[in-house]
N, C-alpha and C. Protein backbone atom coordinates (compact mmCIF):
# COMPACT_ATOMS: atom_id res chain seq x y z
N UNK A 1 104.52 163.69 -11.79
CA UNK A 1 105.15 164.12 -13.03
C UNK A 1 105.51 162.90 -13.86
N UNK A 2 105.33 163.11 -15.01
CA UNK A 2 105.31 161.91 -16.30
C UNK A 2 107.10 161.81 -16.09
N UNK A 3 107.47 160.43 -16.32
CA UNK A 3 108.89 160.21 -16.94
C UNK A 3 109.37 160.71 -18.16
N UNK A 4 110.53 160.63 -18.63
CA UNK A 4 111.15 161.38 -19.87
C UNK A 4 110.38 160.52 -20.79
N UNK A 5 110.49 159.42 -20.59
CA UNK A 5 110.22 158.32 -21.99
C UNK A 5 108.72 158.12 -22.19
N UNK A 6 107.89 158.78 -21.30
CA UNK A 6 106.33 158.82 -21.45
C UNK A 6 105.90 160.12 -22.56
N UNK A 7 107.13 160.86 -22.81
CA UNK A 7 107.02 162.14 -23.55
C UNK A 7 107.04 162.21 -25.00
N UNK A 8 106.81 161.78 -26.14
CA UNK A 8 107.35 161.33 -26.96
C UNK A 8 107.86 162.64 -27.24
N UNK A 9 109.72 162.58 -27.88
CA UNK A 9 110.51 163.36 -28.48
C UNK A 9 111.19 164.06 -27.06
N UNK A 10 110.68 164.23 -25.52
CA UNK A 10 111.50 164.47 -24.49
C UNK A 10 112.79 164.38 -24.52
N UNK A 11 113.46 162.76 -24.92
CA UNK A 11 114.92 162.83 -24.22
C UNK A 11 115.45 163.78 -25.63
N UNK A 12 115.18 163.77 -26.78
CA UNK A 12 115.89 164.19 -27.60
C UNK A 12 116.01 165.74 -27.18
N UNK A 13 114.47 166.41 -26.67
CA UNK A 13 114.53 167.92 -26.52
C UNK A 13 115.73 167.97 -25.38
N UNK A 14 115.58 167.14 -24.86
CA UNK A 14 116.52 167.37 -23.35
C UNK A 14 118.09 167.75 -23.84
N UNK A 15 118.41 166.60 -24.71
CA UNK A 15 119.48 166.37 -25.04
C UNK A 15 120.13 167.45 -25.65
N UNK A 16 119.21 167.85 -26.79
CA UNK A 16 119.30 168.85 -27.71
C UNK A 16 119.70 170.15 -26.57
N UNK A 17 119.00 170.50 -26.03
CA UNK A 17 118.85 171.71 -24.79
C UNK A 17 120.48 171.84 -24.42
N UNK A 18 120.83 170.50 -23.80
CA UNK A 18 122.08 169.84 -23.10
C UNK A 18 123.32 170.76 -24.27
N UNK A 19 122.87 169.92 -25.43
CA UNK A 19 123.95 170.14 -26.11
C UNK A 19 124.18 171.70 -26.47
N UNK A 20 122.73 172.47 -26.83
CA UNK A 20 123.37 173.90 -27.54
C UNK A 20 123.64 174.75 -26.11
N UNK A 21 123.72 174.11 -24.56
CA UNK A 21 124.06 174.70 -23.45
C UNK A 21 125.31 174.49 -23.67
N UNK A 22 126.00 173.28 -23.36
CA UNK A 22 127.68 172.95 -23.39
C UNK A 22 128.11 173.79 -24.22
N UNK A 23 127.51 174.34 -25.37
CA UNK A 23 128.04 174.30 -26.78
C UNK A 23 128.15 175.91 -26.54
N UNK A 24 127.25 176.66 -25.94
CA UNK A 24 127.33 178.26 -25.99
C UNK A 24 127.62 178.68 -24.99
N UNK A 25 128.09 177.61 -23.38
CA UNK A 25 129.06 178.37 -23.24
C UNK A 25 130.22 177.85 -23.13
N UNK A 26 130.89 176.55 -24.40
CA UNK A 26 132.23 176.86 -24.43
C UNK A 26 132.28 177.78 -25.63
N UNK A 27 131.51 178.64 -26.40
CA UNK A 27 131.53 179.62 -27.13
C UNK A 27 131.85 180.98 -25.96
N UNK A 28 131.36 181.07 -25.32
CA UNK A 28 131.36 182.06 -24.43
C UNK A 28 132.96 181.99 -23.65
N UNK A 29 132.79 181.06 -22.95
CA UNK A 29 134.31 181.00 -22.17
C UNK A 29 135.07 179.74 -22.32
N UNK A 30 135.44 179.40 -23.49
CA UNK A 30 136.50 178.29 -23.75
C UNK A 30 136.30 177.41 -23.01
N UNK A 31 135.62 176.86 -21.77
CA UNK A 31 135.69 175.69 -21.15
C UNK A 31 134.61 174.74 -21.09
N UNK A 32 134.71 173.91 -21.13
CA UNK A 32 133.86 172.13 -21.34
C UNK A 32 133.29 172.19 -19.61
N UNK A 33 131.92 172.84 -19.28
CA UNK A 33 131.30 173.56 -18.30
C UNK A 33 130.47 172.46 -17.41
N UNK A 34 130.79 170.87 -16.85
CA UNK A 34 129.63 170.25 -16.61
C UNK A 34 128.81 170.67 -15.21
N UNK A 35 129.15 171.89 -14.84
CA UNK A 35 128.62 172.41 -13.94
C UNK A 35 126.84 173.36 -14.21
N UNK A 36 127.29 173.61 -15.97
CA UNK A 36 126.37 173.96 -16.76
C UNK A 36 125.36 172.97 -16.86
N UNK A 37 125.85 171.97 -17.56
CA UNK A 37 125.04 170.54 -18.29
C UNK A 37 124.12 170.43 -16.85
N UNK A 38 124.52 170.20 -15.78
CA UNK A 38 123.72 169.99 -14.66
C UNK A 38 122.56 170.62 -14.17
N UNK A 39 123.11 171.80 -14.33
CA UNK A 39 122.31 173.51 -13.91
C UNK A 39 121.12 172.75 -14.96
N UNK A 40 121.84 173.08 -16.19
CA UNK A 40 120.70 173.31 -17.44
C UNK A 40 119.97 172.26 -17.08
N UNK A 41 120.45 171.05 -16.97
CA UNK A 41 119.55 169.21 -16.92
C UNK A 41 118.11 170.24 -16.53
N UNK A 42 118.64 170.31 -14.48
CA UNK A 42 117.79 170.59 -13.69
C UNK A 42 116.34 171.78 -14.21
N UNK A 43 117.22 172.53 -14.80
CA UNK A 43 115.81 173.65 -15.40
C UNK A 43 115.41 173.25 -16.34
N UNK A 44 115.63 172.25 -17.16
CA UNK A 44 114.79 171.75 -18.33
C UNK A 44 113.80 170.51 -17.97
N UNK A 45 114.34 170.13 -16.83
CA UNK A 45 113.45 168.91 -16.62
C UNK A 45 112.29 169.92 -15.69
N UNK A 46 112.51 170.84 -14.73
CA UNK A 46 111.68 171.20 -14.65
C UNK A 46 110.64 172.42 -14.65
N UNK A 47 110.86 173.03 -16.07
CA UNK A 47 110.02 173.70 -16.79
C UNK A 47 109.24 172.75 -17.81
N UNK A 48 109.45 171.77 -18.00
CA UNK A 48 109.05 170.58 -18.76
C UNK A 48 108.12 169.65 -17.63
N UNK A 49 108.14 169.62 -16.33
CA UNK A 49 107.68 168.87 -15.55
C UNK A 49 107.68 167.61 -16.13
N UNK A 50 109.03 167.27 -16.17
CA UNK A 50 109.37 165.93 -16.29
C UNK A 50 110.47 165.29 -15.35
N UNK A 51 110.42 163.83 -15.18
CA UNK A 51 111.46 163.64 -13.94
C UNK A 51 112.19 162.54 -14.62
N UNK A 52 113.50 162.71 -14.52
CA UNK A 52 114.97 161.44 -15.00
C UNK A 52 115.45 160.84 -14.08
N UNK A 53 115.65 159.63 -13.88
CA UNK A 53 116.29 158.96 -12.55
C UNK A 53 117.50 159.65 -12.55
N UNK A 54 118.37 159.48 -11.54
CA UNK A 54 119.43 160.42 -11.49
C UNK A 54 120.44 159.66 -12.27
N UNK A 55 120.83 158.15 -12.42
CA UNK A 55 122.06 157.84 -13.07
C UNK A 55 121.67 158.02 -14.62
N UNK A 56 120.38 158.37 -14.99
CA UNK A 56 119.51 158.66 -16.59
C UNK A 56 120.21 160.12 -16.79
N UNK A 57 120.00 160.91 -15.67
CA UNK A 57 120.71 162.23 -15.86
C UNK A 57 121.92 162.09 -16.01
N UNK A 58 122.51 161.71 -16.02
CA UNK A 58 124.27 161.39 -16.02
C UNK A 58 124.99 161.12 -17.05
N UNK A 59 124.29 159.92 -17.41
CA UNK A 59 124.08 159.24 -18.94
C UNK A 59 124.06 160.48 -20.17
N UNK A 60 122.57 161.37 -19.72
CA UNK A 60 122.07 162.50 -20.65
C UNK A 60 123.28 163.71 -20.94
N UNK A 61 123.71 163.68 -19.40
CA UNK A 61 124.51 164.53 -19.90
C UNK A 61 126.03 164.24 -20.53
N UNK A 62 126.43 163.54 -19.51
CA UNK A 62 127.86 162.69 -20.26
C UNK A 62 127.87 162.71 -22.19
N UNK A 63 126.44 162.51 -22.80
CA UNK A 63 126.38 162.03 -24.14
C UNK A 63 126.26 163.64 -24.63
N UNK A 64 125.10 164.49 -23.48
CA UNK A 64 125.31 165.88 -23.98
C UNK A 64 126.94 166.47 -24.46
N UNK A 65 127.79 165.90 -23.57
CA UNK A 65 128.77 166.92 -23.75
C UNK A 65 129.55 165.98 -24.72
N UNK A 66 129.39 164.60 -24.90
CA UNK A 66 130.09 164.27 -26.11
C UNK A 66 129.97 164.51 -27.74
N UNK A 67 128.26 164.60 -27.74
CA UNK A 67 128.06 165.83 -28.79
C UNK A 67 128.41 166.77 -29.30
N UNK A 68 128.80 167.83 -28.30
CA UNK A 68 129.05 169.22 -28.15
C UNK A 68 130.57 169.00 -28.73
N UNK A 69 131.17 168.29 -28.03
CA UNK A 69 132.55 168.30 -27.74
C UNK A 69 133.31 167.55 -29.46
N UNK A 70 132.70 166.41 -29.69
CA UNK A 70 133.10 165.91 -31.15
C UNK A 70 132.27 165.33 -32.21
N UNK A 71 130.62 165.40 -31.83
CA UNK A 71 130.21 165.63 -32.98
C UNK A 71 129.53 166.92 -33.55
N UNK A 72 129.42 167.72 -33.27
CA UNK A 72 128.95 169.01 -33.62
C UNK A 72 129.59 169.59 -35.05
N UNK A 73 131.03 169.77 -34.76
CA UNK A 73 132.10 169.56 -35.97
C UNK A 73 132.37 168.37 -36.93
N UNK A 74 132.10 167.67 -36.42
CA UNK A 74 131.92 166.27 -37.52
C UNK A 74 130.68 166.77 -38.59
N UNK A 75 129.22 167.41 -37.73
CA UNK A 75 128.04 167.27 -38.67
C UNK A 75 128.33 169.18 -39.32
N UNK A 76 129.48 169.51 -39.44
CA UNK A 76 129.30 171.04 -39.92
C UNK A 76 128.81 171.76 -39.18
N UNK A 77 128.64 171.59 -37.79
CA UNK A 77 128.01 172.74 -37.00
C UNK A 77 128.95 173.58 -36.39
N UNK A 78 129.12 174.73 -35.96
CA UNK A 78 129.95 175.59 -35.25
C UNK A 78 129.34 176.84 -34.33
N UNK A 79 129.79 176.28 -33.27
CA UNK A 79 128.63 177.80 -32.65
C UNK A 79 129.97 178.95 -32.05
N UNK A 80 129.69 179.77 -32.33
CA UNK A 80 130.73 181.05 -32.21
C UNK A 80 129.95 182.03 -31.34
N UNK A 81 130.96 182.88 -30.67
CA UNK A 81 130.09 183.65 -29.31
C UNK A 81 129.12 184.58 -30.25
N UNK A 82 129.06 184.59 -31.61
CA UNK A 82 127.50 185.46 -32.35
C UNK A 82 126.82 184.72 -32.24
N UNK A 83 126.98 183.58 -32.21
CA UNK A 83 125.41 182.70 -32.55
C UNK A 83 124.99 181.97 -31.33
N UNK A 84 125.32 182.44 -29.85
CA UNK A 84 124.80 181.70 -28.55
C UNK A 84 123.26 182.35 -28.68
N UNK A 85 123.40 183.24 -28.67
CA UNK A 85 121.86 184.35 -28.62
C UNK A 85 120.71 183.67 -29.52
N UNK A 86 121.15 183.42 -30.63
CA UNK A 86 119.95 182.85 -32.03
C UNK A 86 120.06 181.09 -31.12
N UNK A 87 120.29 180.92 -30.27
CA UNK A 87 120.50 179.29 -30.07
C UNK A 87 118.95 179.48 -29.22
N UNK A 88 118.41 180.32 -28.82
CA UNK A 88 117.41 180.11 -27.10
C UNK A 88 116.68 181.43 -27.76
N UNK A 89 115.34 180.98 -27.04
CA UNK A 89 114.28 182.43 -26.84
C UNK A 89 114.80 182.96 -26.09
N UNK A 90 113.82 184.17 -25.61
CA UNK A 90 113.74 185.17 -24.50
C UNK A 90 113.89 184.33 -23.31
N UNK A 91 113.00 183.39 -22.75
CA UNK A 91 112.57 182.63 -22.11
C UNK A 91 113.94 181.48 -21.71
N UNK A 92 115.01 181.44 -22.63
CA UNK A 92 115.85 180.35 -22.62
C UNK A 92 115.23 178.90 -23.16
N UNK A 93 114.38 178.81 -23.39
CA UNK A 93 113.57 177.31 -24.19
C UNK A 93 114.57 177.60 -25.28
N UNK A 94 114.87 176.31 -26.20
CA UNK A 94 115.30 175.96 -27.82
C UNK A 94 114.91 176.91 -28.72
N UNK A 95 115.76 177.64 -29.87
CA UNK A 95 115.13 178.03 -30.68
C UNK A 95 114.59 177.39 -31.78
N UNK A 96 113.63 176.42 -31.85
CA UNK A 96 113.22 175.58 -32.98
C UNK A 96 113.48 176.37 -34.40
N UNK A 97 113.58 177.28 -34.38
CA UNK A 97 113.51 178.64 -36.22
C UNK A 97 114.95 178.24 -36.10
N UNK A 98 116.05 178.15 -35.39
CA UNK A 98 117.59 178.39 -35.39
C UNK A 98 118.10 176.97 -36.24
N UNK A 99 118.55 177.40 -37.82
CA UNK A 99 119.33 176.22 -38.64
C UNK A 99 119.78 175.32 -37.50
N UNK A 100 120.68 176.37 -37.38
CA UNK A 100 122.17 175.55 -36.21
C UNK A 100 121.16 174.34 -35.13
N UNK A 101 120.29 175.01 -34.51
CA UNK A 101 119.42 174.09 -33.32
C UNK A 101 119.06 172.89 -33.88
N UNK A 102 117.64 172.78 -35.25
CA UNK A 102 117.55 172.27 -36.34
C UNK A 102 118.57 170.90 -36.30
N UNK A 103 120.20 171.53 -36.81
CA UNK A 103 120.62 170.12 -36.76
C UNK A 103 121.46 169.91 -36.03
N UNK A 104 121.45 170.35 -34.79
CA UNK A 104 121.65 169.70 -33.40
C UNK A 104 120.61 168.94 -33.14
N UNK A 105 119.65 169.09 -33.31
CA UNK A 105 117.89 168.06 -33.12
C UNK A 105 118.09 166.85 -33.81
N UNK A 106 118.61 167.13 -34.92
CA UNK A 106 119.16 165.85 -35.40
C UNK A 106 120.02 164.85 -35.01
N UNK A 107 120.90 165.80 -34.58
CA UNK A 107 122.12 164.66 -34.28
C UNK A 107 121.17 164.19 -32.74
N UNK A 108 120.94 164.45 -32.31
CA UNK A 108 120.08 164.39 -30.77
C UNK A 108 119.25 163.10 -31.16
N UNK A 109 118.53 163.15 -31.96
CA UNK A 109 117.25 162.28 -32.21
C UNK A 109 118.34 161.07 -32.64
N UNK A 110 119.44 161.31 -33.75
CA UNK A 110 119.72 160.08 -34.06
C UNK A 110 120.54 159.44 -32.39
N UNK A 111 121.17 160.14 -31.85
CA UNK A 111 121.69 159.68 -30.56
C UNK A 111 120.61 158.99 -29.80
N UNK A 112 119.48 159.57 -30.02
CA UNK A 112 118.40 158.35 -28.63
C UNK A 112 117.37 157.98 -29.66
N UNK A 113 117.89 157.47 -30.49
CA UNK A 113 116.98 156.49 -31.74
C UNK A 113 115.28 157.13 -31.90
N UNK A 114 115.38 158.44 -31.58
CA UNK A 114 114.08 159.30 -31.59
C UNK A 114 113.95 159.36 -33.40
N UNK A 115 112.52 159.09 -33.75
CA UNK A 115 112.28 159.66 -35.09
C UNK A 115 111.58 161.10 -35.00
N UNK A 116 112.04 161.68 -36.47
CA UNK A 116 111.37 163.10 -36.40
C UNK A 116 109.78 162.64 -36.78
């Protein structure tokens, strides 16, 4: 399996993933979940068949939840328990069509110096 950084735009999807996870379910149940961030890491890296060293995962997520946690509201974003659903397909993958996702991708890309 290819590394994250052999992927071009990977860590950002990862990140992105990371973040609208933390983000819908402290929409869901008020709490800052890194039991989530982990879960999620693990199924995104591998439905993606991609592999992160483990202290890379740590890093990913630690920054996931600092996103979630104080810049989300800095960039005008707000996710409220209506809008966890429009965040993910059927499938749970990103909703790329979702504004809100959109510029979470952003803030993501500018966090790991990814260009669009």
């Amino acid at each position: 399996m290819p590394d994250i950084d052999e992927l071009k735009g990977a860590r950002a999807d990862l990140l992105c993933f990371l973040v609208a996870t933390v983000a819908a379910s402290y929409a869901l149940t008020q709490e800052w979940r890194v039991d989530h961030v982990v879960e999620s890491g693990r199924i995104w890296l591998k439905r993606n068949l991609v592999t992160v060293q483990w202290l890379e995962r740590i890093r990913i997520g630690q920054l996931a939840l600092k996103i979630a946690r104080r810049d989300l509201k800095g960039a005008g974003i707000t996710v409220r328990q209506s809008d966890v659903q429009a965040l993910f397909t059927g499938d749970m993958g990103l909703n790329h069509a979702s504004t809100v996702v959109q510029k979470m991708m952003r803030l993501c890309r500018d966090a790991t110096g990814t260009a669009t």
